[in-house]
C-alpha atoms as a PDB file:
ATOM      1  CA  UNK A   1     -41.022  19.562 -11.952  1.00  0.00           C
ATOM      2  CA  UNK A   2     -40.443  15.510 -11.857  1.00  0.00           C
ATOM      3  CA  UNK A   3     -38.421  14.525 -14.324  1.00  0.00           C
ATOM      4  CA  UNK A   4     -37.707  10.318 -14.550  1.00  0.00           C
ATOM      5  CA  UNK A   5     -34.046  10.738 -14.318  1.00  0.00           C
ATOM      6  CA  UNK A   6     -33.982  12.122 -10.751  1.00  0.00           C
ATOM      7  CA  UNK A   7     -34.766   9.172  -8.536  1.00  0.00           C
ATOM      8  CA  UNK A   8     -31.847   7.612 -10.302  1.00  0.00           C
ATOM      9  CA  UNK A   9     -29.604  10.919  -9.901  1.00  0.00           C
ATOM     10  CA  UNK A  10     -30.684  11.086  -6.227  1.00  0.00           C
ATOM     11  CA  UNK A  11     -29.742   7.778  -5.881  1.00  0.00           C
ATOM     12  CA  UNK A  12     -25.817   8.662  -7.547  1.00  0.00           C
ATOM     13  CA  UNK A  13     -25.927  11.611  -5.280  1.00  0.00           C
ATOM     14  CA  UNK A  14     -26.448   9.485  -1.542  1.00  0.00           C
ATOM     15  CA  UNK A  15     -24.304   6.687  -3.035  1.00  0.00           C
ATOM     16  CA  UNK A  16     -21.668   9.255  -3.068  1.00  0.00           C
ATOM     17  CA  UNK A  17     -22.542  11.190   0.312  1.00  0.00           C
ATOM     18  CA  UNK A  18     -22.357   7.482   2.096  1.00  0.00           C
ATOM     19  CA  UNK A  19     -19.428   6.857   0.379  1.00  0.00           C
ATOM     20  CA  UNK A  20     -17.113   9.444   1.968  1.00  0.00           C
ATOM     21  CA  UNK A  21     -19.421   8.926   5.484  1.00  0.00           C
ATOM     22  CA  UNK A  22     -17.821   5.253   5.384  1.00  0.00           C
ATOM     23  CA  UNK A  23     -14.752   6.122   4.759  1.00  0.00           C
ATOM     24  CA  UNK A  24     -14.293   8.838   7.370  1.00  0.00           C
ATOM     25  CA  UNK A  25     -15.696   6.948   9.850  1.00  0.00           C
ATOM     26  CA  UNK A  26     -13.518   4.136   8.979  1.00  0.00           C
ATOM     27  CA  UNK A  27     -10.270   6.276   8.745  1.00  0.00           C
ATOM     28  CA  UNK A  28     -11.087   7.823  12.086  1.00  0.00           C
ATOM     29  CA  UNK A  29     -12.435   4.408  14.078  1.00  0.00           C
ATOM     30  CA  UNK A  30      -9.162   2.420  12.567  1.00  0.00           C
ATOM     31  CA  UNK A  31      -6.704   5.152  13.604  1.00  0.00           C
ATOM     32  CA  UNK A  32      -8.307   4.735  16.751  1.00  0.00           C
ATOM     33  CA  UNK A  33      -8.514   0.873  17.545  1.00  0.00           C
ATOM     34  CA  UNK A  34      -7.079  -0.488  14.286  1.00  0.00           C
ATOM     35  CA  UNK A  35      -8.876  -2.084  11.944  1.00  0.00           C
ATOM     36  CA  UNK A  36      -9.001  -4.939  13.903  1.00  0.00           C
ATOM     37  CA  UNK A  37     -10.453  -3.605  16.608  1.00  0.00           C
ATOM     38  CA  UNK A  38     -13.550  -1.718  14.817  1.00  0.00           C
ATOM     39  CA  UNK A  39     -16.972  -4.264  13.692  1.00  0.00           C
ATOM     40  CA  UNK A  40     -18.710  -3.291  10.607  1.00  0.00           C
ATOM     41  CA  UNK A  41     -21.619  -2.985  12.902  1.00  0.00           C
ATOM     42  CA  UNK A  42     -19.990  -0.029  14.706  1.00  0.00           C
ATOM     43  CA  UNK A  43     -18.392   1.500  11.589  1.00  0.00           C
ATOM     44  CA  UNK A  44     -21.852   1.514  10.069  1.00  0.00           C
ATOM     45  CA  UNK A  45     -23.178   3.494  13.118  1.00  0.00           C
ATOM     46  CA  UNK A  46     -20.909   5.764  13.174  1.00  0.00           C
ATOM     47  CA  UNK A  47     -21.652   6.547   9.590  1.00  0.00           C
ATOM     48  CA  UNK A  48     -24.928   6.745  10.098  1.00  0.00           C
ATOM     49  CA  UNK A  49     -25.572   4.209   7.307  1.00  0.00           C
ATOM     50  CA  UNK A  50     -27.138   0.294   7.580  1.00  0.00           C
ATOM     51  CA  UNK A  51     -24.576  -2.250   7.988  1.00  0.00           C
ATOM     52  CA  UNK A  52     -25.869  -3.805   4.246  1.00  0.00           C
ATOM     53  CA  UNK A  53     -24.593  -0.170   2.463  1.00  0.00           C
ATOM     54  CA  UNK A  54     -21.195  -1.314   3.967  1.00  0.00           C
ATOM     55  CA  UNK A  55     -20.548  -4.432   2.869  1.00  0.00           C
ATOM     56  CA  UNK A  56     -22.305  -3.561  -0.637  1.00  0.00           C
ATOM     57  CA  UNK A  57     -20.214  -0.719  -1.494  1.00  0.00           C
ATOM     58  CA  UNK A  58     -16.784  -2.029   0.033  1.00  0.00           C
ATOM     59  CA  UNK A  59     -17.118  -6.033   0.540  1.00  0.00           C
ATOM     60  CA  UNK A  60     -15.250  -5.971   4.172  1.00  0.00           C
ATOM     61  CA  UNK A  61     -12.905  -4.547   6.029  1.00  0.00           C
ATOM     62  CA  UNK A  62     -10.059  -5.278   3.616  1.00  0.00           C
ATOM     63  CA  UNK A  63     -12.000  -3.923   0.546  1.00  0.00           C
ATOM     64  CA  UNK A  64     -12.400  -0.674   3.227  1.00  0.00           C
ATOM     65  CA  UNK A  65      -9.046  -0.749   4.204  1.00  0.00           C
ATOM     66  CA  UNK A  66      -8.261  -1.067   0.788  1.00  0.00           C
ATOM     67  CA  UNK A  67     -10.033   2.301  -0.334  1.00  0.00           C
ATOM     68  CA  UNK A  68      -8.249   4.088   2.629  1.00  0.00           C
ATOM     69  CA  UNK A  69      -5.510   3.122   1.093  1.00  0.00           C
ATOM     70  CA  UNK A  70      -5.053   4.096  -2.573  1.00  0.00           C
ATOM     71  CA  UNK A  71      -4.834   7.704  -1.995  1.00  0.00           C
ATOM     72  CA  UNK A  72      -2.121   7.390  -0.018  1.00  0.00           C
ATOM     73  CA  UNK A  73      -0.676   4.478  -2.892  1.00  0.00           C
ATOM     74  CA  UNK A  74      -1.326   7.207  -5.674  1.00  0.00           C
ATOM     75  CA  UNK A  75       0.618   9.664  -3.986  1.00  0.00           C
ATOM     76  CA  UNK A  76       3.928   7.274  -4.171  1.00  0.00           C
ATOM     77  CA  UNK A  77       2.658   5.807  -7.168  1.00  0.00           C
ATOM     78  CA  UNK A  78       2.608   9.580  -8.614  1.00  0.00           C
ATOM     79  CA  UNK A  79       6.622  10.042  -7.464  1.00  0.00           C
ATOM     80  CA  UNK A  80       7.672   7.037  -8.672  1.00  0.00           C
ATOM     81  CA  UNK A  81       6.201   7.491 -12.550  1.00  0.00           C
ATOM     82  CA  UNK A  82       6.960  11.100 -12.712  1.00  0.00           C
ATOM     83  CA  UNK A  83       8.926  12.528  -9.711  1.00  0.00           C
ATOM     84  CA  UNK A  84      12.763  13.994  -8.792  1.00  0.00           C
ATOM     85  CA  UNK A  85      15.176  11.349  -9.033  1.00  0.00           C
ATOM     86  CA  UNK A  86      16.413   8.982  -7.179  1.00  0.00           C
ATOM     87  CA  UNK A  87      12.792   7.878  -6.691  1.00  0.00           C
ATOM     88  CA  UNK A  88      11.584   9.319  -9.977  1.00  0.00           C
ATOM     89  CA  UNK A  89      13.224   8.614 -13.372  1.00  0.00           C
ATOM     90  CA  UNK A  90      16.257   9.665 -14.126  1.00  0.00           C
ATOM     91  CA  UNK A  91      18.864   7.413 -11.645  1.00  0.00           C
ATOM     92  CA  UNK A  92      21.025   4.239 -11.730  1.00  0.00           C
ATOM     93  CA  UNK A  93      18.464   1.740 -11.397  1.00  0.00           C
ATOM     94  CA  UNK A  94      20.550   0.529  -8.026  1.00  0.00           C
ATOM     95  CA  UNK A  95      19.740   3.657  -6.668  1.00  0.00           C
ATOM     96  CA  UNK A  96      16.026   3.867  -8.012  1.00  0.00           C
ATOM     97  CA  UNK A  97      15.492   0.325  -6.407  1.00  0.00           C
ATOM     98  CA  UNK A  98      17.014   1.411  -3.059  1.00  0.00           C
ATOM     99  CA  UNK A  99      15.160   4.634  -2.918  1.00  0.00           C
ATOM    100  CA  UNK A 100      11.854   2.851  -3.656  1.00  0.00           C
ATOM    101  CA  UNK A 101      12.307   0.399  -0.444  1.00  0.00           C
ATOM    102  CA  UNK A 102      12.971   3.192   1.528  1.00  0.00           C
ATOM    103  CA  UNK A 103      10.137   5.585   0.468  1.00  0.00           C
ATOM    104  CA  UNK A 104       7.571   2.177   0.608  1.00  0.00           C
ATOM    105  CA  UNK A 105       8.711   0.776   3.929  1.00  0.00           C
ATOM    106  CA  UNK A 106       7.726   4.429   5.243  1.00  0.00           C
ATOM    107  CA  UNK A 107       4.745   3.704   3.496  1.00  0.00           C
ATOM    108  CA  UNK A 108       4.407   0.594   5.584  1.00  0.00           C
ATOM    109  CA  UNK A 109       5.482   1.890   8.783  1.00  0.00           C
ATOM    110  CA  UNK A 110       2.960   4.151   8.762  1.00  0.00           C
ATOM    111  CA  UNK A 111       0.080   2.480   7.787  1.00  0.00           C
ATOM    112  CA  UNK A 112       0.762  -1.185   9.314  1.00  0.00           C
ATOM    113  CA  UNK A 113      -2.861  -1.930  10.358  1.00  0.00           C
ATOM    114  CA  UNK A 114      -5.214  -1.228   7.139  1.00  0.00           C
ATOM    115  CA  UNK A 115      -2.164  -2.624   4.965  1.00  0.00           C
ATOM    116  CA  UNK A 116      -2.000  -5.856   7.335  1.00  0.00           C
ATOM    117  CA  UNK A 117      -5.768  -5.738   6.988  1.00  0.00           C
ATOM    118  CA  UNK A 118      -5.912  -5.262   3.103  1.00  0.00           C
ATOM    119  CA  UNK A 119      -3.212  -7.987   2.608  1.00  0.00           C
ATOM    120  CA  UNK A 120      -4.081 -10.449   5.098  1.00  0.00           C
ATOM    121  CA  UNK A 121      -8.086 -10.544   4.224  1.00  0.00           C
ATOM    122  CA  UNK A 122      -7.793 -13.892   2.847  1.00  0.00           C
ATOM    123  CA  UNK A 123      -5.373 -15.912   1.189  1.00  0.00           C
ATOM    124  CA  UNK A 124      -3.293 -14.173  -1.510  1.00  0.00           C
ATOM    125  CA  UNK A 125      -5.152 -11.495  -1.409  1.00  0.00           C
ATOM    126  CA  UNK A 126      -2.184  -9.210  -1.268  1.00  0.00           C
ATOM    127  CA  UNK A 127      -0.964 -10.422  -4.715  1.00  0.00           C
ATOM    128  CA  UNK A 128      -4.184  -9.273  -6.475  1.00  0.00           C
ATOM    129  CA  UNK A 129      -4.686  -5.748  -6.053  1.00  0.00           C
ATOM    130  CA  UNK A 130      -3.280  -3.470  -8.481  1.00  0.00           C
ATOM    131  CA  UNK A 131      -1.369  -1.649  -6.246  1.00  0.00           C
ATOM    132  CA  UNK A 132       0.997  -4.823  -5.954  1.00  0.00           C
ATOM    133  CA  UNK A 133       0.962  -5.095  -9.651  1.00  0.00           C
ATOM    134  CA  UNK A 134       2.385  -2.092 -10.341  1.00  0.00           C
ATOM    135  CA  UNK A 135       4.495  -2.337  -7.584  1.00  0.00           C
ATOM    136  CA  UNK A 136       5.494  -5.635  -9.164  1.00  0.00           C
ATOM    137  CA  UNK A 137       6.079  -4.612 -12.752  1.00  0.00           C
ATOM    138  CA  UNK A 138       8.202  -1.190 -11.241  1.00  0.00           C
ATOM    139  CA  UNK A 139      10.733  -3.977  -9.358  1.00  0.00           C
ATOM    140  CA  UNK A 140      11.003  -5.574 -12.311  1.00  0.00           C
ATOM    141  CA  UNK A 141      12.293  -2.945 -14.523  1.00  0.00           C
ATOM    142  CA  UNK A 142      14.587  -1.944 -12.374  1.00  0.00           C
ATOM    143  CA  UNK A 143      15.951  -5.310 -11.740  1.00  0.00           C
ATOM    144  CA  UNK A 144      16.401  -6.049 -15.209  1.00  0.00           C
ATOM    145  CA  UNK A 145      19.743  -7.421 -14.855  1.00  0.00           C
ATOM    146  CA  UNK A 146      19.261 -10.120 -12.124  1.00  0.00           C
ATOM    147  CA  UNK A 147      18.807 -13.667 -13.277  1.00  0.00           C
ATOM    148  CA  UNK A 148      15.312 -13.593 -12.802  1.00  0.00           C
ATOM    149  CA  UNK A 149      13.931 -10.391 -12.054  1.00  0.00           C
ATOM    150  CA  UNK A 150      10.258 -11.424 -11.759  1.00  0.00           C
ATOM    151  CA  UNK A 151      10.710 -13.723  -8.962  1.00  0.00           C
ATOM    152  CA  UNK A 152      13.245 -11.312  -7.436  1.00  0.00           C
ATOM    153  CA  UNK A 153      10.852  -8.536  -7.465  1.00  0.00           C
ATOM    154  CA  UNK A 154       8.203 -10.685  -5.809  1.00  0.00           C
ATOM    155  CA  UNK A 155      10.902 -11.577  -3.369  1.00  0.00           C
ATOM    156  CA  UNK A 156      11.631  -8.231  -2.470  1.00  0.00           C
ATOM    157  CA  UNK A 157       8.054  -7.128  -2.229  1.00  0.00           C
ATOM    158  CA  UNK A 158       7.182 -10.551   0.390  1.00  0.00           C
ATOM    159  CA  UNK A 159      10.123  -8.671   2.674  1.00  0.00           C
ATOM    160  CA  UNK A 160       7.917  -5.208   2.522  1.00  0.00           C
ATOM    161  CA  UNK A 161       4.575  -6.657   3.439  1.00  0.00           C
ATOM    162  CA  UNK A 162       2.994  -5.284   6.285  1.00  0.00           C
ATOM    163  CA  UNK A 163       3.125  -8.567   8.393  1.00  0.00           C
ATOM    164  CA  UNK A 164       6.967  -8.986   7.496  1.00  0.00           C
ATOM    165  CA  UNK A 165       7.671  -5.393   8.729  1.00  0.00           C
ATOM    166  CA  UNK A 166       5.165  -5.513  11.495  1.00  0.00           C
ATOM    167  CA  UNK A 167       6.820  -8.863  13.064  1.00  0.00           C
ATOM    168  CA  UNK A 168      10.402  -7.346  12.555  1.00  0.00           C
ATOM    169  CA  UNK A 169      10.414  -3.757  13.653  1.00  0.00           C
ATOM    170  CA  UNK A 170      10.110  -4.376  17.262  1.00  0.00           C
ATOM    171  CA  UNK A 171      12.585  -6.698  17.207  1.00  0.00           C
ATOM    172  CA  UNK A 172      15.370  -5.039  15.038  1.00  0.00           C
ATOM    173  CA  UNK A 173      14.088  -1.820  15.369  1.00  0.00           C
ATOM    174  CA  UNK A 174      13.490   0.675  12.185  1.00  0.00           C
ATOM    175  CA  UNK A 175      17.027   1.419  11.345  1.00  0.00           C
ATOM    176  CA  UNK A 176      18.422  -1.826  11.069  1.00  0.00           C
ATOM    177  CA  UNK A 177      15.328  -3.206   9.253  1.00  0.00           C
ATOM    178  CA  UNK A 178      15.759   0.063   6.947  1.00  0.00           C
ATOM    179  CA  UNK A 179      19.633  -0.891   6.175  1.00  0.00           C
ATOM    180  CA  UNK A 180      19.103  -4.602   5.952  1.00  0.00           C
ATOM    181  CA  UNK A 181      16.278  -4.157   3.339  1.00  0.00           C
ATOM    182  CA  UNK A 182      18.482  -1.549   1.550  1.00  0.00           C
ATOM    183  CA  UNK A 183      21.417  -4.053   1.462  1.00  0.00           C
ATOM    184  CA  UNK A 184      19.291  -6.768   0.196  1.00  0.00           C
ATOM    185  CA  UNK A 185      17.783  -4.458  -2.797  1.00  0.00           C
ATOM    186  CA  UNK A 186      21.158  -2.913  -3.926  1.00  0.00           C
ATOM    187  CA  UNK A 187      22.560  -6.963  -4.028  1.00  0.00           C
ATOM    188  CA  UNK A 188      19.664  -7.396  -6.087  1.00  0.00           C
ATOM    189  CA  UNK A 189      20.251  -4.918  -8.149  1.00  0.00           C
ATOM    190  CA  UNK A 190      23.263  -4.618  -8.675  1.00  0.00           C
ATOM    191  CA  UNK A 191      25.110  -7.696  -8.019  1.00  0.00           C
ATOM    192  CA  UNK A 192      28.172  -7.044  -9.230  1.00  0.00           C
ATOM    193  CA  UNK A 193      29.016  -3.409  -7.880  1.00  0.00           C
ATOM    194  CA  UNK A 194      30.983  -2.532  -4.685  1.00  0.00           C
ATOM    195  CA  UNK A 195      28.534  -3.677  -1.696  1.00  0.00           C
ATOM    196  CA  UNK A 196      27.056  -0.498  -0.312  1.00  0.00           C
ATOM    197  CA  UNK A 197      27.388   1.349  -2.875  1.00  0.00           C
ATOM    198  CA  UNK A 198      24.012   3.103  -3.029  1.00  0.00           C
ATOM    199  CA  UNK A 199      23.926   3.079   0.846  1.00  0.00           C
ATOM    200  CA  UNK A 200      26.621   4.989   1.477  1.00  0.00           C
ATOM    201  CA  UNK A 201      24.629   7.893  -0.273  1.00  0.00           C
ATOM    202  CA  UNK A 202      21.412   7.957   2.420  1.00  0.00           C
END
């Protein structure tokens, strides 16, 4: 029997289906070529959905690279609100700073292409997801005694973007770019304790 709800409920139900099509084509065509490399035209084939469901359910490749994204965000998002210490509460905030550059430039590293893509999109577009705001407002409580620890926290954050760590790894290679962003964070943090102090202890 035809009820009038189900064209609508159909509707939720292929929204949905497309929806995780999209994104597994897109996770599996960017890990492939990077998201540079992949046109919405061939994403949409390979999801086997018209190029026009693309851009109206994710915008562009950012907004896709974007979705990609947060599950992988919520996961460190997840250890940072409510996980073992020094990354989760209950640390020196030096050491919850320095822990938190480490455990986001792996981040990073490993997902250089759709975060250059999701950042680089357009300009600032970076500073308006709300990934980077709680990023943001996490630096900032931890860098409550610097001079100005909302600038600082947005200074820190410009040396973790993907384009800053993309440009920089093949030159100084991961270790030194690991211990120089370490160095700056526990300065920031800290600026009056024995330099090193929270390095010395990773």
């Amino acid at each position: 029997m035809r009820h009038d709800h189900d064209p609508p409920h159909r509707e939720r139900v292929d929204a949905a289906r497309n929806r995780a099509a999209i994104l597994k084509a897109a996770a599996l065509l960017f890990a492939e070529h990077g998201a540079e490399g992949v046109s919405m035209d061939r994403l949409a084939a390979a999801a086997g959905v018209g190029k026009g469901t693309v851009y109206r359910r994710f915008g562009d490749r950012s907004g896709l690279a974007a979705a990609l994204l947060a599950a992988r965000e919520h996961e460190l998002r997840e250890a940072v609100v409510g996980g073992p210490p020094p990354l989760g509460p209950g640390a020196p905030a030096a050491d919850r700073l320095a822990a938190f550059v480490s455990a986001y430039l792996d981040h990073v590293a490993g997902h250089l292409d759709l975060l250059r893509a999701s950042e680089t999109s357009h300009p600032g577009a970076r500073y308006r997801t709300a990934a980077y705001r709680f990023w943001h407002d996490h630096l900032t409580s931890l860098l409550g005694t610097a001079p100005d620890p909302h600038t600082t926290a947005h200074t820190l954050l410009a040396a973790l973007s993907a384009e800053h760590v993309g440009a920089l790894l093949p030159e100084l290679g991961a270790h030194r770019l690991r211990m120089g962003l370490l160095g700056l964070a526990v300065s920031c943090a800290a600026p009056d304790a024995p330099p090193g102090a929270a390095l010395q202890r990773r």
